[in-house]
N, C-alpha and C. Protein backbone atom coordinates (compact mmCIF):
# COMPACT_ATOMS: atom_id res chain seq x y z
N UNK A 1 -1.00 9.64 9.72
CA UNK A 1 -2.42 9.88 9.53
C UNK A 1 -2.74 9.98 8.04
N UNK A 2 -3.68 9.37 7.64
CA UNK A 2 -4.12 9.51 6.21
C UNK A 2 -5.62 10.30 6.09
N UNK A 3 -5.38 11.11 5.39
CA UNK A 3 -6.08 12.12 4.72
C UNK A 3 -6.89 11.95 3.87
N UNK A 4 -7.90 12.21 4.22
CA UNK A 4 -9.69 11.94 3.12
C UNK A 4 -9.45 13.17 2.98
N UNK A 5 -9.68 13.67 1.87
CA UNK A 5 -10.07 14.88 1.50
C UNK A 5 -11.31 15.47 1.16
N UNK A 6 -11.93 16.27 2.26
CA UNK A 6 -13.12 16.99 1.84
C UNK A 6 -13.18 17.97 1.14
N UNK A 7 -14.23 18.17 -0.37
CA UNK A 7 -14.36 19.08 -1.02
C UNK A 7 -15.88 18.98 -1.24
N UNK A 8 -16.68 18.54 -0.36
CA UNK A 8 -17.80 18.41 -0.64
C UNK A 8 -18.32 17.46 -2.04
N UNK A 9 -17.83 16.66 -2.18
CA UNK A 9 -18.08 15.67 -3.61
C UNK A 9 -17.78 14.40 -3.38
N UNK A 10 -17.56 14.17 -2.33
CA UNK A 10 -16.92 12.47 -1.81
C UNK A 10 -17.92 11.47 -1.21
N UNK A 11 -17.89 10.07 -1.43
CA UNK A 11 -18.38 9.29 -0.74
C UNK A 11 -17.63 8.90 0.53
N UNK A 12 -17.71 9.97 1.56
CA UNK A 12 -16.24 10.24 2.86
C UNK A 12 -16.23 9.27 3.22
N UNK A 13 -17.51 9.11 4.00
CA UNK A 13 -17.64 8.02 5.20
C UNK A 13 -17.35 6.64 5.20
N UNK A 14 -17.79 6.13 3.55
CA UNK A 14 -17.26 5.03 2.91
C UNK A 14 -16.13 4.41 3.25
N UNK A 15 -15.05 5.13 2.66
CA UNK A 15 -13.82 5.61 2.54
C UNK A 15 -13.16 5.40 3.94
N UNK A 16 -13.66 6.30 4.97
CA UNK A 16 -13.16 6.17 6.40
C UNK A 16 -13.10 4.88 6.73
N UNK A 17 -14.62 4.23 6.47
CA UNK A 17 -14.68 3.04 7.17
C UNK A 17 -13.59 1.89 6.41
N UNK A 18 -13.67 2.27 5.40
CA UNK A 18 -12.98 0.86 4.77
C UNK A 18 -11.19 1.48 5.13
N UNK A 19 -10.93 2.59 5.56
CA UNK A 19 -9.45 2.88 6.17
C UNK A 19 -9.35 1.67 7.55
N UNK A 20 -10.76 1.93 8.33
CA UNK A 20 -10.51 1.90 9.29
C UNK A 20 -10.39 0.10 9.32
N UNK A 21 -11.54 -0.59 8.64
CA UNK A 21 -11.21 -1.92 8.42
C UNK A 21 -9.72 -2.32 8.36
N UNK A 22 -8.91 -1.85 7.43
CA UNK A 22 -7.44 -1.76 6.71
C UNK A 22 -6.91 -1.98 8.11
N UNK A 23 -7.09 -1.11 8.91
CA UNK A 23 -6.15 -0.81 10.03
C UNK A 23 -5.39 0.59 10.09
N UNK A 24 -5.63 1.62 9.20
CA UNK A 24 -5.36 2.90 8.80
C UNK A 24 -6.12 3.81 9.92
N UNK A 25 -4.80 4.68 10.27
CA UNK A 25 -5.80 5.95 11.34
C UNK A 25 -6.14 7.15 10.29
N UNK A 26 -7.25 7.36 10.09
CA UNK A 26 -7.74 8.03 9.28
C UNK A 26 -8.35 9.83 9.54
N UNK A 27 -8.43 11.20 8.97
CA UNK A 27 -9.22 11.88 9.11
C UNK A 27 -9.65 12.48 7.63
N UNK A 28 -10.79 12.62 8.27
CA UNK A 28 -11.07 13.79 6.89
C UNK A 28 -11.15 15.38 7.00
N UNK A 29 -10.43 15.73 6.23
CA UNK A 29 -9.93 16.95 6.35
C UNK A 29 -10.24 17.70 4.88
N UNK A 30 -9.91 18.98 5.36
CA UNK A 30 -10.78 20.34 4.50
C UNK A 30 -9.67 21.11 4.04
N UNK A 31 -8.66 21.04 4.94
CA UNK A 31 -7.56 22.66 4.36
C UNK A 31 -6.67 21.52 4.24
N UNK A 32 -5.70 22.85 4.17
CA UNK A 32 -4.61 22.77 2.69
C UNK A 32 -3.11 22.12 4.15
N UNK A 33 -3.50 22.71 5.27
CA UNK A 33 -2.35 22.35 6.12
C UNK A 33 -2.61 20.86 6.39
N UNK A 34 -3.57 20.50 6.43
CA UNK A 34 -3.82 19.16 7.18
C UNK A 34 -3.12 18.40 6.19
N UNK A 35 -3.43 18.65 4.86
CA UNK A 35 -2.82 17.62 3.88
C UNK A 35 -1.36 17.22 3.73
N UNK A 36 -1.02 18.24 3.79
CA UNK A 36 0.47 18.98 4.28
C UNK A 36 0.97 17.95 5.13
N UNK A 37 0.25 18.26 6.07
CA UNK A 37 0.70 17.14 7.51
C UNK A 37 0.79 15.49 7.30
N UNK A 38 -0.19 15.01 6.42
CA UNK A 38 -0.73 13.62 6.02
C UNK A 38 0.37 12.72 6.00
N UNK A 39 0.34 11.87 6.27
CA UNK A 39 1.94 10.56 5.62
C UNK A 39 0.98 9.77 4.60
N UNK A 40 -0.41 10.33 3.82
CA UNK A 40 -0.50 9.42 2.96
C UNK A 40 -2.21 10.47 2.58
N UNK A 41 -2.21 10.59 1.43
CA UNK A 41 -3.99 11.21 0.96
C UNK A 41 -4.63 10.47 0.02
N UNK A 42 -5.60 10.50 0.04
CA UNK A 42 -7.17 9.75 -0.54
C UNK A 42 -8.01 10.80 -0.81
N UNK A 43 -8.26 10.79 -2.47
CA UNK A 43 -8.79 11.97 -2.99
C UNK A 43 -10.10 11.16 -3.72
N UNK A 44 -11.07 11.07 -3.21
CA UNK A 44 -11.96 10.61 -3.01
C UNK A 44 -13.40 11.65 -4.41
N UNK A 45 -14.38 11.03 -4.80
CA UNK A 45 -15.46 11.94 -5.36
C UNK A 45 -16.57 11.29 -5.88
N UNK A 46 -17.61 11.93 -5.69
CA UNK A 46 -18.95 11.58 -6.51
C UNK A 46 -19.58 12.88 -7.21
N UNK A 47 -19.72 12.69 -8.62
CA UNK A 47 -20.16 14.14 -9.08
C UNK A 47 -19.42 15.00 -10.34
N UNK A 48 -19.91 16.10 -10.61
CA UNK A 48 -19.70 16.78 -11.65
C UNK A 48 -17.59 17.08 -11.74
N UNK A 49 -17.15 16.91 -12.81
CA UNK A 49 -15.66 17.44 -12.74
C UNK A 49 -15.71 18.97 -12.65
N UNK A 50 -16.53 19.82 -13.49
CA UNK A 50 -16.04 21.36 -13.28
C UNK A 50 -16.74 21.55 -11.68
N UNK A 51 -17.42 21.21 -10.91
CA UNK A 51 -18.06 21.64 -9.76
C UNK A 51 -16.79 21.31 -8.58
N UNK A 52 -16.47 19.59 -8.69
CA UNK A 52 -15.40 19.26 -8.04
C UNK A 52 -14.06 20.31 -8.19
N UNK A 53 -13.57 20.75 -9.65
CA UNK A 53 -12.44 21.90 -9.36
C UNK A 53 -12.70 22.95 -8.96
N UNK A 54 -13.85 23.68 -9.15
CA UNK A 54 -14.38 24.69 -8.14
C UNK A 54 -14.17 24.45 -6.92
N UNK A 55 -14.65 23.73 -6.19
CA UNK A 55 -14.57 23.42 -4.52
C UNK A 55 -12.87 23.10 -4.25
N UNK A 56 -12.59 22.86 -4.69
CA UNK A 56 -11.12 22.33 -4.64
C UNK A 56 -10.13 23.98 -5.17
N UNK A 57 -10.20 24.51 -5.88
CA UNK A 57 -9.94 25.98 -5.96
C UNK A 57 -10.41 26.81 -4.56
N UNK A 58 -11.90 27.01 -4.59
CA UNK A 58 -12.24 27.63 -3.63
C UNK A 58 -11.47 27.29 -2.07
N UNK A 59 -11.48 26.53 -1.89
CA UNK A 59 -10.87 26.16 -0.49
C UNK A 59 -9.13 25.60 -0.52
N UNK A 60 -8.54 26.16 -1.96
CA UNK A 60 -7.12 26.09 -1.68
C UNK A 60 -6.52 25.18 -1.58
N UNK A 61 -6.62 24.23 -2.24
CA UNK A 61 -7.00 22.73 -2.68
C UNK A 61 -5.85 22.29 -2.83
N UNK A 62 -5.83 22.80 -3.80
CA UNK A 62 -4.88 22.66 -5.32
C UNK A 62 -3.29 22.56 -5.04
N UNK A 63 -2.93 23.83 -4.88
CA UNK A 63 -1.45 23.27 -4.76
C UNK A 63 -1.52 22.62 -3.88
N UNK A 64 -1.78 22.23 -2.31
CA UNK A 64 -1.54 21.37 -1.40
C UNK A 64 -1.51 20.10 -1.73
N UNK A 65 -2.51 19.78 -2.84
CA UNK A 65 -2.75 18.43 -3.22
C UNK A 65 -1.56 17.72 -4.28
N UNK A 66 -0.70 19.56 -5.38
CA UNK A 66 0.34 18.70 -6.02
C UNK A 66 1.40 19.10 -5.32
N UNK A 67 1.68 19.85 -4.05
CA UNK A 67 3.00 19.50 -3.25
C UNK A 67 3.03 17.87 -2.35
N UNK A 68 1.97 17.31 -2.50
CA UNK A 68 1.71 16.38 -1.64
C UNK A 68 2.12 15.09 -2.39
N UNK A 69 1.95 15.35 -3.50
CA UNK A 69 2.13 14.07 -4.78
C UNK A 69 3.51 14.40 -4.81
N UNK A 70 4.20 15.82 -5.45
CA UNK A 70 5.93 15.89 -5.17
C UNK A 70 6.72 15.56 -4.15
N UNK A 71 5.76 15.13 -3.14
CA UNK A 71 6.59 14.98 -1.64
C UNK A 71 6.99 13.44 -1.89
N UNK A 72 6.09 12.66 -2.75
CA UNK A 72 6.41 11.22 -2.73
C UNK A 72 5.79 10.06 -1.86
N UNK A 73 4.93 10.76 -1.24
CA UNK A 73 4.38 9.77 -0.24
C UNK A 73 2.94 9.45 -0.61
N UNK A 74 2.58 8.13 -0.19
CA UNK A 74 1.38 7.56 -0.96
C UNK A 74 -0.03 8.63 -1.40
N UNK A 75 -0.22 8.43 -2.62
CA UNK A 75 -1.64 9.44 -2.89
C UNK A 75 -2.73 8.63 -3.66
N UNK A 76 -3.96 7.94 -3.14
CA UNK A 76 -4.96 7.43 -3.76
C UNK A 76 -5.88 8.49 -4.62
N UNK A 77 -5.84 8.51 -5.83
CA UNK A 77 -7.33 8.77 -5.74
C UNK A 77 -8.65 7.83 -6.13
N UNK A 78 -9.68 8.13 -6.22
CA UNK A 78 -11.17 7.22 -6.60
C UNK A 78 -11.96 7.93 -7.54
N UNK A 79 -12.42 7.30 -7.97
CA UNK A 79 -13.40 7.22 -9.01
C UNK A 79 -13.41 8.88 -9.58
N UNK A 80 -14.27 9.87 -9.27
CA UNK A 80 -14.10 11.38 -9.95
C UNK A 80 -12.69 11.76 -9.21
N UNK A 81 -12.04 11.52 -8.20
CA UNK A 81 -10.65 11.81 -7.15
C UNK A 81 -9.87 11.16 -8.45
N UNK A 82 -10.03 10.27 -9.28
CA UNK A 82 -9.05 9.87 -10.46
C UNK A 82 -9.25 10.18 -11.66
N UNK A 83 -10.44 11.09 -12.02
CA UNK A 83 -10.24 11.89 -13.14
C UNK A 83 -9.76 13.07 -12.89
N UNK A 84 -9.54 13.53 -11.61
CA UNK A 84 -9.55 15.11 -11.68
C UNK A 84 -7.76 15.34 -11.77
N UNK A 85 -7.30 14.17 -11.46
CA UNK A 85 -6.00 14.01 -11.79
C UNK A 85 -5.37 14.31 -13.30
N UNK A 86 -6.29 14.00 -14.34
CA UNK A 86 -5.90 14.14 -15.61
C UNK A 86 -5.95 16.06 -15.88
N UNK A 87 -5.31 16.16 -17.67
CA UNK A 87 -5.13 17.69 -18.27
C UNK A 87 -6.61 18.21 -17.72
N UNK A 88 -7.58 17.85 -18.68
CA UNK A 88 -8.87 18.48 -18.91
C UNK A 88 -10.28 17.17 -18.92
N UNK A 89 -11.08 17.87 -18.89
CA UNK A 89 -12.45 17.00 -18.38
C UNK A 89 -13.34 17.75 -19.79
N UNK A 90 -14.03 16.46 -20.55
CA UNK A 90 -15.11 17.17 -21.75
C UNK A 90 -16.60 17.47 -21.29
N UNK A 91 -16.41 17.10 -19.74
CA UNK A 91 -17.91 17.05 -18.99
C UNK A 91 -18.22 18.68 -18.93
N UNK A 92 -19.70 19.15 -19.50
CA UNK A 92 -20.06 20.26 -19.78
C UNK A 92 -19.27 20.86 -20.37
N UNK A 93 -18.55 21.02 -21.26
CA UNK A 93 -17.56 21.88 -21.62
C UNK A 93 -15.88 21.59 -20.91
N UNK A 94 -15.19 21.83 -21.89
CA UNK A 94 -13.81 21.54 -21.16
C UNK A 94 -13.47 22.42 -20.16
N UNK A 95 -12.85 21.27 -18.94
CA UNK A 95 -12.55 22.33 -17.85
C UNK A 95 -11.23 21.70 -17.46
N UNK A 96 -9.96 22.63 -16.78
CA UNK A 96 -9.06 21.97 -16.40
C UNK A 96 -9.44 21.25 -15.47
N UNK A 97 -8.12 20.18 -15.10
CA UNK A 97 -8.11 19.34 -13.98
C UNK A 97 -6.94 19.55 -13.48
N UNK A 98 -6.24 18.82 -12.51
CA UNK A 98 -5.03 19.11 -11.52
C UNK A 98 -4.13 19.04 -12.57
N UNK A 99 -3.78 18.15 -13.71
CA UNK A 99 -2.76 17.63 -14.38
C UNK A 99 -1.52 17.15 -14.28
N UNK A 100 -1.79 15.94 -13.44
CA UNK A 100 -0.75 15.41 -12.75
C UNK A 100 -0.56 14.05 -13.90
N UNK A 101 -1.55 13.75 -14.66
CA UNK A 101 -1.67 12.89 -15.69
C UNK A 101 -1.57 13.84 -17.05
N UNK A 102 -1.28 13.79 -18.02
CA UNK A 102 -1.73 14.05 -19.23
C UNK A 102 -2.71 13.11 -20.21
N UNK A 103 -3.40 13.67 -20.24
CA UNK A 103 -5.33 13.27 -21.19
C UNK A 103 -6.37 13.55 -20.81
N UNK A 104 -7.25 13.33 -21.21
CA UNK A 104 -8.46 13.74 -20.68
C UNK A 104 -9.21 13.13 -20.45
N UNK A 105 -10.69 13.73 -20.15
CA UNK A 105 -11.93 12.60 -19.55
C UNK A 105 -13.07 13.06 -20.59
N UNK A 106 -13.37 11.76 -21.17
CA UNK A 106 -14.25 11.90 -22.17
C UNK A 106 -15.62 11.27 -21.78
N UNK A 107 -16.38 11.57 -22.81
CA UNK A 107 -17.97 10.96 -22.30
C UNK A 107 -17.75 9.56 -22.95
N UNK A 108 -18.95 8.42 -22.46
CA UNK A 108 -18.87 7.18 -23.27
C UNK A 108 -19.62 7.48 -24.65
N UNK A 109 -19.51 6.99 -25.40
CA UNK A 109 -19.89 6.72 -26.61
C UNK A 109 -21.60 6.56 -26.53
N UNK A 110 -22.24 7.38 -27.61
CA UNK A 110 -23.71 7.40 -26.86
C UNK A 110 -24.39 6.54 -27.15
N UNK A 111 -23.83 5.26 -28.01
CA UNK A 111 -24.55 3.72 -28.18
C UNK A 111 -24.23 3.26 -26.94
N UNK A 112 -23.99 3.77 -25.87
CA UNK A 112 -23.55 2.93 -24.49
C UNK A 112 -24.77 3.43 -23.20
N UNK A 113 -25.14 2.61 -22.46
CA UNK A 113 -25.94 3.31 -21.28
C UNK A 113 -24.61 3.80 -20.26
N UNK A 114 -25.66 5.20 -19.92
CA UNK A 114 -24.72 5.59 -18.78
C UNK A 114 -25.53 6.14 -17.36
N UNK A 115 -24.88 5.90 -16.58
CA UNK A 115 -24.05 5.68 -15.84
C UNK A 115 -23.55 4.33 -16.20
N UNK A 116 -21.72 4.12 -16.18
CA UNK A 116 -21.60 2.55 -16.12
C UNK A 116 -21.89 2.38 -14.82
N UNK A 117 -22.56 1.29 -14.49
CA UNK A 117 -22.49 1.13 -13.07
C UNK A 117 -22.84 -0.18 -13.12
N UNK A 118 -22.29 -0.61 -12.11
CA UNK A 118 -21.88 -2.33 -11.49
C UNK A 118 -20.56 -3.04 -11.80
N UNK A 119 -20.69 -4.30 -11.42
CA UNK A 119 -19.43 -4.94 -11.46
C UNK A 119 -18.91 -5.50 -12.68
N UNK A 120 -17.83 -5.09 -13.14
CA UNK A 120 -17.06 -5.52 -14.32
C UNK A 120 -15.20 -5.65 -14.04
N UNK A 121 -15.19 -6.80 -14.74
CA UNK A 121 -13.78 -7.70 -13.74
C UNK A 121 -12.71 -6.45 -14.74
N UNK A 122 -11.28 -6.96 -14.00
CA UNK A 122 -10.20 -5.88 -14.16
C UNK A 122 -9.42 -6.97 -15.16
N UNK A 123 -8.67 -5.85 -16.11
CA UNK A 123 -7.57 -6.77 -17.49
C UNK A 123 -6.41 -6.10 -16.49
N UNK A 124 -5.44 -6.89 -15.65
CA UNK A 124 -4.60 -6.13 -15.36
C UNK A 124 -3.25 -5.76 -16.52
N UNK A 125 -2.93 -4.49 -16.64
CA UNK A 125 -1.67 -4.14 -17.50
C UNK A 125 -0.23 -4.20 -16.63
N UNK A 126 -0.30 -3.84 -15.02
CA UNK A 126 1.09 -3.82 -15.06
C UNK A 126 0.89 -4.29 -13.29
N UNK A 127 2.21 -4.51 -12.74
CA UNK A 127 1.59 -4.45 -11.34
C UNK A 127 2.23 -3.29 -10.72
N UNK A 128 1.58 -3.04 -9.29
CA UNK A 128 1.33 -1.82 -8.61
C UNK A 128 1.37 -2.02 -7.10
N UNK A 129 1.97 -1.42 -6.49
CA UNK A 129 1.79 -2.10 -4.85
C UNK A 129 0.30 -1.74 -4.19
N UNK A 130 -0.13 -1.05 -4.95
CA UNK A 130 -1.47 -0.48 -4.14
C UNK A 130 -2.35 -1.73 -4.56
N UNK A 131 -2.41 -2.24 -6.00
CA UNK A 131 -2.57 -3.25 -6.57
C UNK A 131 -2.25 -4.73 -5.82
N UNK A 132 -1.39 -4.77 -5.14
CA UNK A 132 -0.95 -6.06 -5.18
C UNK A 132 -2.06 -7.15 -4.33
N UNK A 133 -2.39 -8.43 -4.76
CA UNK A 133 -2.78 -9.38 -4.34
C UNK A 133 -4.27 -9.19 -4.93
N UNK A 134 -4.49 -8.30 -5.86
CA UNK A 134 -5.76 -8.39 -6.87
C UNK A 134 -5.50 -9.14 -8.17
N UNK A 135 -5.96 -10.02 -8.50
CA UNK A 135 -5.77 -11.01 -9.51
C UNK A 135 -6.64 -10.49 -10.62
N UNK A 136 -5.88 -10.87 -11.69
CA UNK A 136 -6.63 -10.39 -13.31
C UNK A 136 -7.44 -11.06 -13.22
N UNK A 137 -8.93 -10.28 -13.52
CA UNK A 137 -10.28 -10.93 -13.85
C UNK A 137 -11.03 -10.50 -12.86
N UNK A 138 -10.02 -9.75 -11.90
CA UNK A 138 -11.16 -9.28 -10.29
C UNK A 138 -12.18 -8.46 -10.76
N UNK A 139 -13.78 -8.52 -9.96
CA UNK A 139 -14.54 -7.68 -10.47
C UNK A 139 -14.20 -6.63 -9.47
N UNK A 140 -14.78 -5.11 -9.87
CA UNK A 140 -14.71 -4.34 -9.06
C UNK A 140 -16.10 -3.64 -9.07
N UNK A 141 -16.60 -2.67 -8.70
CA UNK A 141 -17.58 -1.70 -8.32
C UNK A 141 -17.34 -0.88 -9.39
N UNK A 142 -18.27 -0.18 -10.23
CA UNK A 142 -17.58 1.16 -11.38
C UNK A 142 -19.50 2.01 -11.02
N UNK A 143 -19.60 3.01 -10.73
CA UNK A 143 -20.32 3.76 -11.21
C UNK A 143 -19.97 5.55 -11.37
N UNK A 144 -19.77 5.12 -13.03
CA UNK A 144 -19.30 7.01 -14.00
C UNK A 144 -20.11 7.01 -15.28
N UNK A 145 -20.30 7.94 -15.17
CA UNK A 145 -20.48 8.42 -17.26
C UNK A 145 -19.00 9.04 -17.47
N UNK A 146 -18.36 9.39 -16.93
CA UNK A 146 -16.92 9.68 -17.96
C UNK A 146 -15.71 8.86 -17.80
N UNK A 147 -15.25 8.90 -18.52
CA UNK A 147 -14.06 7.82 -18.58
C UNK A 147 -12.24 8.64 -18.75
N UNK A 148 -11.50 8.07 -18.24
CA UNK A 148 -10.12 8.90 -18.39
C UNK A 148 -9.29 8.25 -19.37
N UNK A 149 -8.95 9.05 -20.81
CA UNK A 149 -8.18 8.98 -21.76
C UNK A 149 -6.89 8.84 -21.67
N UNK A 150 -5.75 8.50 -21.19
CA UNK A 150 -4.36 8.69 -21.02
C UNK A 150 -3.71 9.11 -22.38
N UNK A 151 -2.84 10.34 -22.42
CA UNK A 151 -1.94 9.82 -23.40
C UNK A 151 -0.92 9.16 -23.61
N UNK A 152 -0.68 8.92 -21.97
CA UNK A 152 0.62 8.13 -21.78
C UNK A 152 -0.19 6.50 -21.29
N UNK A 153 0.12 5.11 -22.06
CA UNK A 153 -0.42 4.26 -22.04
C UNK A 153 0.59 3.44 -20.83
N UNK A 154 1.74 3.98 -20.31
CA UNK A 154 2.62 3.54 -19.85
C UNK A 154 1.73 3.85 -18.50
N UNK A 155 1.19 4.83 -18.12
CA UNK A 155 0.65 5.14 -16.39
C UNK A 155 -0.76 3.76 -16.67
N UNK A 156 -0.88 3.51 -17.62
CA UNK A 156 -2.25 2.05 -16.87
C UNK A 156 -1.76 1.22 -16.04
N UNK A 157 -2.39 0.92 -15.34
CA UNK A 157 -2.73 -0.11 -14.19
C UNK A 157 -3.36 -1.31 -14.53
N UNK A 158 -4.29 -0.85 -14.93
CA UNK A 158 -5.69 -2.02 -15.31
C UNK A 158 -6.75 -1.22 -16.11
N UNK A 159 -7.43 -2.14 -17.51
CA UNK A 159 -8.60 -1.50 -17.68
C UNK A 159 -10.00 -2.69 -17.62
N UNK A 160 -11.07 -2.07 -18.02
CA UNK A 160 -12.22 -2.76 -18.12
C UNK A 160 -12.92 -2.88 -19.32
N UNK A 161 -13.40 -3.59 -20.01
CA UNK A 161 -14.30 -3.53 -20.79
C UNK A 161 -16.00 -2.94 -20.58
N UNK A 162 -16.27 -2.00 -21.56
CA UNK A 162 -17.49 -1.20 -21.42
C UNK A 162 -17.88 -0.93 -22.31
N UNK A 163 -18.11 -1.81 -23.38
CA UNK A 163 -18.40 -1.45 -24.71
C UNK A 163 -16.92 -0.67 -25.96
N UNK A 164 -16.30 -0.50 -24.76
CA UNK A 164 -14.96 0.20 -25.20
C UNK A 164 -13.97 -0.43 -23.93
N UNK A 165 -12.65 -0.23 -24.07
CA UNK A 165 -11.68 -0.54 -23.25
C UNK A 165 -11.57 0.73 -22.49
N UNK A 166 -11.44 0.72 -20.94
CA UNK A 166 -12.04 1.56 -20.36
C UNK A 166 -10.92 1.70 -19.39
N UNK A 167 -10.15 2.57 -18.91
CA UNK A 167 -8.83 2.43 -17.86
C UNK A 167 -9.71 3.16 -16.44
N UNK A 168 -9.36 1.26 -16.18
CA UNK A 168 -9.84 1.43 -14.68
C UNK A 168 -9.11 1.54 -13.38
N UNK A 169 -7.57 1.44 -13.87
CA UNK A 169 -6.76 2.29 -12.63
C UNK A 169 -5.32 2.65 -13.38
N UNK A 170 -4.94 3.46 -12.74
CA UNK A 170 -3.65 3.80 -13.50
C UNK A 170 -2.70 4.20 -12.05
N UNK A 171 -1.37 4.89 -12.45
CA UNK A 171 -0.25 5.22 -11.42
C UNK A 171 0.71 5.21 -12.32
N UNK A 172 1.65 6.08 -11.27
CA UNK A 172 2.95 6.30 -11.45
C UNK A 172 3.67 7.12 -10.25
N UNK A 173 4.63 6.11 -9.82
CA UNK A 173 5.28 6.25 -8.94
C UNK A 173 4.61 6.23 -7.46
N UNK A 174 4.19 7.66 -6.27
CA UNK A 174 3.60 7.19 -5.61
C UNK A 174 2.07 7.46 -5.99
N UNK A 175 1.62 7.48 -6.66
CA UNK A 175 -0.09 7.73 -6.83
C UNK A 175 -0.46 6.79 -7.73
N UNK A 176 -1.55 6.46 -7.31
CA UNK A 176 -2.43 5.49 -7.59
C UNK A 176 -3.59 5.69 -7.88
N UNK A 177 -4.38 5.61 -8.83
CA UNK A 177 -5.79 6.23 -8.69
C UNK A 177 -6.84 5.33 -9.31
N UNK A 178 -8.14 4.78 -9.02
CA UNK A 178 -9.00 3.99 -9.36
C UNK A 178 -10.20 4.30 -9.98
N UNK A 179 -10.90 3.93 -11.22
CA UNK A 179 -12.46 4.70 -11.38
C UNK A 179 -13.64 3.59 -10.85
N UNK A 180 -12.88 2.36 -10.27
CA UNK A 180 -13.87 1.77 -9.25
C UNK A 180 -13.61 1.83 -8.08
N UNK A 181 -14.58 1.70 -7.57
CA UNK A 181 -14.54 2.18 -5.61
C UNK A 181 -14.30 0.73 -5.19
N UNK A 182 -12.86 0.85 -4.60
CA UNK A 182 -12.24 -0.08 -3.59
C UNK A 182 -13.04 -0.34 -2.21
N UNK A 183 -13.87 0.28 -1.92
CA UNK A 183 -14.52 0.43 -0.59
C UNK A 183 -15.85 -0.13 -0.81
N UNK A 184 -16.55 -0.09 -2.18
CA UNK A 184 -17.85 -0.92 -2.41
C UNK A 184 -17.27 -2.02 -3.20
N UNK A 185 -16.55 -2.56 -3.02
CA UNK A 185 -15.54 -3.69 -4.22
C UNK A 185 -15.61 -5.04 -3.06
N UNK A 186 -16.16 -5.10 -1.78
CA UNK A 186 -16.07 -6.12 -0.74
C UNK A 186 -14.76 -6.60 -0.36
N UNK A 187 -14.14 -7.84 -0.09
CA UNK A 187 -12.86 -8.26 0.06
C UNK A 187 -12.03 -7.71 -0.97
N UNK A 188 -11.91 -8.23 -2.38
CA UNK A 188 -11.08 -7.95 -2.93
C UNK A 188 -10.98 -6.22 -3.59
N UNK A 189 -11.82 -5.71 -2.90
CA UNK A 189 -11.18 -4.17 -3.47
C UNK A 189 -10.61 -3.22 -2.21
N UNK A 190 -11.05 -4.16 -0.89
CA UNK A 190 -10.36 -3.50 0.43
C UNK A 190 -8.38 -3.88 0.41
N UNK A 191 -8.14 -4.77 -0.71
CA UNK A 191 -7.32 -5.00 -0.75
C UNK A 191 -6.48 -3.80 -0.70
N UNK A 192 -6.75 -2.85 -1.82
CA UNK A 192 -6.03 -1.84 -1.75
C UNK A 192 -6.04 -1.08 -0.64
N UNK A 193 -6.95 -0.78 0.48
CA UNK A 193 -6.45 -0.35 1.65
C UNK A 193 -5.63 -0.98 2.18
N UNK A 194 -6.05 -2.37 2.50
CA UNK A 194 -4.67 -3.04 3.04
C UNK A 194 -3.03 -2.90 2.78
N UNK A 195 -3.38 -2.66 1.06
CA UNK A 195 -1.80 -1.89 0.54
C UNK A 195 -1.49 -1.37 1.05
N UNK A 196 -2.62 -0.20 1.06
CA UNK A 196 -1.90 1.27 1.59
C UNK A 196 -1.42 0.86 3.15
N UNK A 197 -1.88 0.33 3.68
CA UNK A 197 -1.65 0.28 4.78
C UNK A 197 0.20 -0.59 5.46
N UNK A 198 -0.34 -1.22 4.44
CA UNK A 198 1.23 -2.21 4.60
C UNK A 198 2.45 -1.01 4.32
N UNK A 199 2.75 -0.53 3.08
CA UNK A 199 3.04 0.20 2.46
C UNK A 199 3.82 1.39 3.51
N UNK A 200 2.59 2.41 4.32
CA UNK A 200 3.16 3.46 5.13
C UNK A 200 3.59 2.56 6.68
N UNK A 201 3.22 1.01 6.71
CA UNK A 201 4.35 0.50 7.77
C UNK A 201 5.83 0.07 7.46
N UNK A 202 5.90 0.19 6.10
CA UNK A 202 7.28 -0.19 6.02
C UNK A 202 7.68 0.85 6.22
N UNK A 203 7.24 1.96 5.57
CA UNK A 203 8.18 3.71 5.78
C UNK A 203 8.31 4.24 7.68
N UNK A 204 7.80 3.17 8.38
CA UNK A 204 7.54 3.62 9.55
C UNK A 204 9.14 3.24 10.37
C-alpha cells in the first residue's frame, strides 16, 4: 500500500488519482503507524513551509516520515513534500525542515514573477528509476515561489530554467522528490507513477 500523506497542505486527491491510473493501491493517511505500515510514501504539498512543519510536528509526523526513508523503501516527495525535505526554508523567516537533504529553500530573485507557474521542460543531470523513460527537454507542471538550494550538487536529478537554474528534482538512493507535479504533468509526468509502480513489483 502506498501512502499519501495527510498534513492538511496537499493536493491529495490529485495524487490518489494519478496512483490509481499507475495501477498503485493507494491510501491517504494521517498517523505515524500507517506510514510505518506503507511499502512505499508520497509526501505530497501546497502552501506555506513553516505551516506545513507545524502540521507535520503536531500530528507526529516527523520521525515516522525519517524512519520510513531509513527503512529504504520508495519515498516520493512533490513540490512543497520536496522542499520540506531540505536543512531550512527562508520562507517568512528561517524555519527547519526534515533534513534529509542538506540546503535550503530560498525565495526567487525579485526581478522574477512569482509564483513560477506553468510548463518549463527538464535539463536532466543524472538518471533515476523514478525518472526513467522521461526524456531531457520534458516539460513538466511547476507552480512555487521558493526554490530548493542543494549543497550537495551530487543529489540533482534534473533542473529547470527560471530566470535562474532551478533544481527541479533531486534523490538519493530510495527518495525521490519533485518541485513539479507529476500528476498535472499529463502522460509524461504520470510516468513517474508508473516507476513507482514497476519498482515496488519487482520487490514483490
Amino acid at each position: 500500500m502506498v501512502a499519501i500523506v495527510d498534513y492538511r497542505m496537499g493536493n491529495l486527491h490529485s495524487v490518489q488519482k494519478a496512483c490509481t491510473v499507475a495501477g498503485l493501491k493507494s491510501k491517504i493517511v494521517s498517523k505515524a503507524a500507517e506510514i510505518r505500515k506503507a511499502t512505499a510514501v508520497i509526501l505530497p504539498g501546497v502552501g506555506a513551509f513553516g505551516q506545513a512543519m507545524q502540521h507535520l510536528e503536531k500530528q507526529h509526523l516527523i520521525g515516522a516520515l525519517k524512519e520510513f526513508v531509513q527503512s529504504g523503501k520508495p519515498f516520493l516527495g512533490i513540490c512543497l513534500g520536496m522542499q520540506l525535505l531540505f536543512d531550512t526554508s527562508e520562507e517568512f523567516g528561517k524555519t527547519k525542515g526534515l533534513g534529509l537533504f542538506p540546503g535550503r529553500v530560498r525565495p526567487f530573485p525579485k526581478h522574477l514573477k512569482v509564483p513560477h507557474m506553468g510548463w518549463n521542460s527538464l535539463s536532466i543531470q543524472q538518471r533515476n528509476p523514478f525518472l526513467q523513460g522521461i526524456p531531457d527537454g520534458a516539460y513538466m507542471y511547476f507552480v512555487h515561489s521558493f526554490y530548493c538550494d542543494p549543497k550537495d550538487t551530487q543529489v540533482l536529478l534534473a533542473t529547470t530554467a527560471y530566470g535562474i537554474e532551478v533544481a527541479a528534482a533531486v534523490g538519493h538512493k530510495n527518495i525521490c522528490a519533485t518541485q513539479f507535479h507529476p500528476e498535472k504533468s499529463q502522460s509524461i509526468g504520470l510516468k513517474v507513477y508508473h516507476n513507482l509502480a514497476r519498482m515496488l513489483a519487482r520487490k514483490e
